[in-house]
Protein backbone atom coordinates (compact mmCIF):
# COMPACT_ATOMS: atom_id res chain seq x y z
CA UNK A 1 89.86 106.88 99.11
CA UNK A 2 88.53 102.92 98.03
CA UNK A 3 86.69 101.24 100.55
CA UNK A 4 87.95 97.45 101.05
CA UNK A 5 85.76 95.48 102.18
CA UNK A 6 86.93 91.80 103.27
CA UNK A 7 85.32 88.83 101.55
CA UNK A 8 85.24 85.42 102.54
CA UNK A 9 88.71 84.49 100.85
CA UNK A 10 90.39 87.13 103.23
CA UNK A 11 89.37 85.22 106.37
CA UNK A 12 91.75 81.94 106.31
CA UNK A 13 94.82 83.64 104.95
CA UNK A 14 94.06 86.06 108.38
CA UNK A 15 93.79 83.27 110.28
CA UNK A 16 97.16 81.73 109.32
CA UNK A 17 98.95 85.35 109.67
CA UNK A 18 97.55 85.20 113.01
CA UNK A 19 98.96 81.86 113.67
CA UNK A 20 102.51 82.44 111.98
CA UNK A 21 102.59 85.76 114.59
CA UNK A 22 101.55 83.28 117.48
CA UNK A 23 104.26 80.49 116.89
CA UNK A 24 107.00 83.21 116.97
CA UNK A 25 105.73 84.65 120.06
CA UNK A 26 103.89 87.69 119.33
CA UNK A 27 99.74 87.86 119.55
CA UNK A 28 98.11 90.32 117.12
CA UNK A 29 94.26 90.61 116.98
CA UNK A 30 91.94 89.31 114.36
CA UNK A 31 91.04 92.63 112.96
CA UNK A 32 94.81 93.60 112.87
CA UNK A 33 95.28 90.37 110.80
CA UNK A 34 92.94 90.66 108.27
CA UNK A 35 94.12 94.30 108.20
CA UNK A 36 97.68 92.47 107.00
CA UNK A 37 95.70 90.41 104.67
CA UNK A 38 93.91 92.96 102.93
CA UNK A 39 97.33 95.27 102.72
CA UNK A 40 98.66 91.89 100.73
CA UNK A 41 96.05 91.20 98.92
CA UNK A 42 95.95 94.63 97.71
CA UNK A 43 99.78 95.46 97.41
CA UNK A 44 99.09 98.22 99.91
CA UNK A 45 101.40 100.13 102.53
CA UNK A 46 100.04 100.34 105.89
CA UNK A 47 99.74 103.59 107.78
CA UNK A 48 99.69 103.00 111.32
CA UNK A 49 101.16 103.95 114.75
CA UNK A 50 100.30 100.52 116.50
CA UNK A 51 103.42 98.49 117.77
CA UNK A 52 101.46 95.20 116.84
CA UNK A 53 101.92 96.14 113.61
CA UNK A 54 105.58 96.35 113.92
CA UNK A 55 106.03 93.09 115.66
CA UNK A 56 103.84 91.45 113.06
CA UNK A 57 106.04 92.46 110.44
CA UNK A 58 109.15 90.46 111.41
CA UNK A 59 106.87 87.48 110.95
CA UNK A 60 104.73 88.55 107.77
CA UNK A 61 105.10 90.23 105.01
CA UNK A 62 103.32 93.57 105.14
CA UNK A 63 104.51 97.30 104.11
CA UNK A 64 104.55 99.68 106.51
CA UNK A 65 104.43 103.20 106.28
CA UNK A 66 107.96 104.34 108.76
């Protein structure tokens, strides 16, 4: 399994997933959003049983594994 490890260029792009989640209502946490912006950056599926994740993806695009 690779280890990802978030760099500097991750951080804004998090910050404005965060933001797109917030103006459509629904409040995700900075570690879930960089999370989202790693998956993208990466063209990876997400494997996860945490709801935010579900809300966030009617606002973002991110893969997740169903």
């Amino acid at each position: 399994m690779a280890f990802l490890q978030p760099d500097k260029q991750d951080h804004i792009p998090a910050a404005d997933i965060r933001k797109a989640c917030r103006r459509r209502g629904d409040q995700i946490g900075t570690i879930d959003a960089l999370l989202i912006q790693l998956c993208q950056r990466y063209d990876l599926t997400l494997l996860t049983t945490d709801q935010d994740f579900q809300a966030a993806s009617q606002h973002v695009d991110v893969r997740l594994w169903a």
